[in-house]
Protein backbone atom coordinates (compact mmCIF):
# COMPACT_ATOMS: atom_id res chain seq x y z
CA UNK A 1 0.00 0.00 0.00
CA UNK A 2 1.25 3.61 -0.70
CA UNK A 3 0.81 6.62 1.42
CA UNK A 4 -0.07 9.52 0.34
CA UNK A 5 3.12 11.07 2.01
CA UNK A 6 5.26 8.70 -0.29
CA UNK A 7 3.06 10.05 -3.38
CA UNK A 8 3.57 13.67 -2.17
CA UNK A 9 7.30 12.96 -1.62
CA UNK A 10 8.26 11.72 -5.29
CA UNK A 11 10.37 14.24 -7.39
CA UNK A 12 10.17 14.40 -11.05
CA UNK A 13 13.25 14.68 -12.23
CA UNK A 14 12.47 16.53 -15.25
CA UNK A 15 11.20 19.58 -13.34
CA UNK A 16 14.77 19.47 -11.39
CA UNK A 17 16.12 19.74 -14.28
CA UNK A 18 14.55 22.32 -15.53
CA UNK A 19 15.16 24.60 -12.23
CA UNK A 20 18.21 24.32 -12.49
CA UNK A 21 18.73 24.93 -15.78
CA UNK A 22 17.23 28.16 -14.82
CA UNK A 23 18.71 28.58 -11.93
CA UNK A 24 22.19 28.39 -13.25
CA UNK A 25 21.26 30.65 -16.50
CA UNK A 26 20.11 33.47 -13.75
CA UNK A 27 23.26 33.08 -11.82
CA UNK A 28 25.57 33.63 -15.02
CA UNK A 29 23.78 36.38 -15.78
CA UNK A 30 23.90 37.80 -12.71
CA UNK A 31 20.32 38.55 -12.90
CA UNK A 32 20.52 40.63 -15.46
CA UNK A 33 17.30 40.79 -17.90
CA UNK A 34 18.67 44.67 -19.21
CA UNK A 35 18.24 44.15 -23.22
CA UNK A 36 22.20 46.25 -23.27
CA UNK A 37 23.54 43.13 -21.80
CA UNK A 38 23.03 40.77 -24.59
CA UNK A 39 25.77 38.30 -25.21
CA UNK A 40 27.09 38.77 -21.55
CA UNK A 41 27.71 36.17 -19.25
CA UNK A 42 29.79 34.39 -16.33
CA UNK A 43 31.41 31.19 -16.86
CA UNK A 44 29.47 27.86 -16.55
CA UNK A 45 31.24 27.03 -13.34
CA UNK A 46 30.55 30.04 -12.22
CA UNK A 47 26.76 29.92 -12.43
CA UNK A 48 26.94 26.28 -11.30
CA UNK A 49 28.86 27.25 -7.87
CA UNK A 50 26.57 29.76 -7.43
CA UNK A 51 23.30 27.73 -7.82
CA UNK A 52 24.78 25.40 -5.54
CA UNK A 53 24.70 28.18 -2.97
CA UNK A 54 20.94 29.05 -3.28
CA UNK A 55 19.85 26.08 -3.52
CA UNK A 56 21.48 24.38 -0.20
CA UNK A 57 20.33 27.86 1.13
CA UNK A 58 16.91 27.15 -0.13
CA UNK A 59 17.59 23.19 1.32
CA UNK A 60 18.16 24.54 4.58
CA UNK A 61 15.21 26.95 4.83
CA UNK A 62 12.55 25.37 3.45
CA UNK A 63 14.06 21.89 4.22
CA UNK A 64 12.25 20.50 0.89
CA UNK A 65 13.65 17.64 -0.99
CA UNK A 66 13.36 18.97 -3.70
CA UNK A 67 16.28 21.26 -3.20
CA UNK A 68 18.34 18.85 -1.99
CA UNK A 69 18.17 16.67 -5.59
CA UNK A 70 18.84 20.29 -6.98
CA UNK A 71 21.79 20.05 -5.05
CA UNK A 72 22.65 16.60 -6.37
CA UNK A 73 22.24 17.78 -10.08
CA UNK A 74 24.35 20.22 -9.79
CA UNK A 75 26.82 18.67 -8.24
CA UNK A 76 26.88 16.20 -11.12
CA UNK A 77 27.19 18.71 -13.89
CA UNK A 78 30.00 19.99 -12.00
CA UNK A 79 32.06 16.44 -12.15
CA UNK A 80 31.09 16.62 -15.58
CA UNK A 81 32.26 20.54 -15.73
């Protein structure tokens, strides 16, 4: 029998992807949605590292799971990195 707890608690791991992806694009562009600063942007790593910090922020204050495989993705891409 499943709970609904275990229902509630499964991740897709499409939609972590996706957050990150978005997370990291924010990060190397430092936020920046100003149309002048087309073509700008921080190294991969450097958006990666950075995600990494929100997110284990956003682990520890919300302590959601989700975060925490956000935390695992990233640190994947950056072994791959």
């Amino acid at each position: 029998m499943i709970h609904n707890n275990q229902i509630l608690d499964k991740i897709d791991f499409e939609d972590v992807k996706s957050y990150t992806k978005t997370l990291v694009k924010e990060h190397r562009m430092l936020g920046r949605t100003n149309p002048s600063y087309i073509g700008y942007s921080l190294d991969k790593s450097v958006g990666l590292a950075s995600a990494k910090i929100t997110a284990k922020k956003l682990a520890e204050a919300t302590g959601k799971k989700f975060y925490y495989e956000v935390i695992n993705y990233i640190n994947e891409l950056l072994d791959e990195h």
